[in-house]
Each structure stands twice: as structure tokens, then as C-alpha cells.
Protein backbone atom coordinates (compact mmCIF):
# COMPACT_ATOMS: atom_id res chain seq x y z
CA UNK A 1 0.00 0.00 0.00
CA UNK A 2 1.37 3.45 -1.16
CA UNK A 3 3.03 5.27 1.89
CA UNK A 4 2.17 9.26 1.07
CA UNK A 5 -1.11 11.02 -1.14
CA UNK A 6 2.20 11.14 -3.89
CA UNK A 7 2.05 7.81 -4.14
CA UNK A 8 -1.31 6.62 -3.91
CA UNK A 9 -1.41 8.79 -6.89
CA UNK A 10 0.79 7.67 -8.72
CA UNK A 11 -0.39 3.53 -7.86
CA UNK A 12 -3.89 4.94 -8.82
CA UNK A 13 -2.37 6.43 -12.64
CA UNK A 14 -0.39 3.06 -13.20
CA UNK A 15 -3.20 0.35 -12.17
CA UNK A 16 -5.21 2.68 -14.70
CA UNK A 17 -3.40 2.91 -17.54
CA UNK A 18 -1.53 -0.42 -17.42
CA UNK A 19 -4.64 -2.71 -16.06
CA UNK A 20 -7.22 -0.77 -17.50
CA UNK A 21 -9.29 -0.54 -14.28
CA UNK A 22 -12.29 2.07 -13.88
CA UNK A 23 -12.60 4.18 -11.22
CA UNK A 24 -14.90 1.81 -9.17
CA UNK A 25 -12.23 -0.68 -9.14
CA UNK A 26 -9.54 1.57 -8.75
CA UNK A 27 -11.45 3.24 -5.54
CA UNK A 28 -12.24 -0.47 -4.17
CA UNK A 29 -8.55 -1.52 -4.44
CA UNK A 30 -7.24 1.80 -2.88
CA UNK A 31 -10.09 2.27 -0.06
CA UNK A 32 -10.61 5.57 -1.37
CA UNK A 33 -13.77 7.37 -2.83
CA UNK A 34 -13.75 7.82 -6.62
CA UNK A 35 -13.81 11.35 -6.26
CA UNK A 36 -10.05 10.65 -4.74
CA UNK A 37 -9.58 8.40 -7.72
CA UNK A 38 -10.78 11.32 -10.27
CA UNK A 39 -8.49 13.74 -8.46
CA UNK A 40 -5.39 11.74 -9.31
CA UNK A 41 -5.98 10.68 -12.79
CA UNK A 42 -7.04 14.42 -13.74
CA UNK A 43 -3.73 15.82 -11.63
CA UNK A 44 0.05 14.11 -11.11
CA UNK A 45 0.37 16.35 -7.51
CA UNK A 46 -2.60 16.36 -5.09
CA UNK A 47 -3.63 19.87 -3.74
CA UNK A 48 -2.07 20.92 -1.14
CA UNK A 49 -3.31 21.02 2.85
CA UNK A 50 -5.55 24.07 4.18
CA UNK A 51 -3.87 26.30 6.10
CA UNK A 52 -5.20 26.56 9.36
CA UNK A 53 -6.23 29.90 10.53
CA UNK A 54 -3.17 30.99 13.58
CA UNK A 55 -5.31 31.68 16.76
């Protein structure tokens, strides 16, 4: 299982184009939603974090 959002990612873009698998599979295999799996075929970097607002 990939270690950072980077490589889940990048696991996500290879099982795609090399498998062939659709996003249901993709999001089954990875344990994420398929908006998740959307994000990283549209994107190679995820967006970053929210800043948090300083007390």
C-alpha cells in the first residue's frame, strides 16, 4: 500500500493505464472514494493542505 497522497497517486495512474481498471475498481482496491480516484488521474500532484487559521 502506497506510503504518502504522492504515491497513492501515482499507484492509482499506473493500475489505470496499465490494467485498464475504472474508477470503481480503482477506488475499491485503494479504499478511497472515486472522487479521490478522479483527483489523481485528472492531476500528477494532489492539492495541497488548508492552512489553518493561527489563533
Amino acid at each position: 500500500m502506497p506510503l504518502s497522497k504522492v504515491e497513492l497517486y501515482a499507484a492509482i495512474r499506473h493500475d489505470a493505464r496499465v490494467e485498464g481498471l475504472s474508477s470503481r475498481a480503482l477506488s475499491a482496491k485503494y479504499g478511497v472514494g472515486r472522487r479521490t480516484v478522479a483527483k489523481a488521474l485528472e492531476s500528477v500532484w494532489p492539492a495541497p493542505r488548508k492552512q489553518l487559521p493561527q489563533p
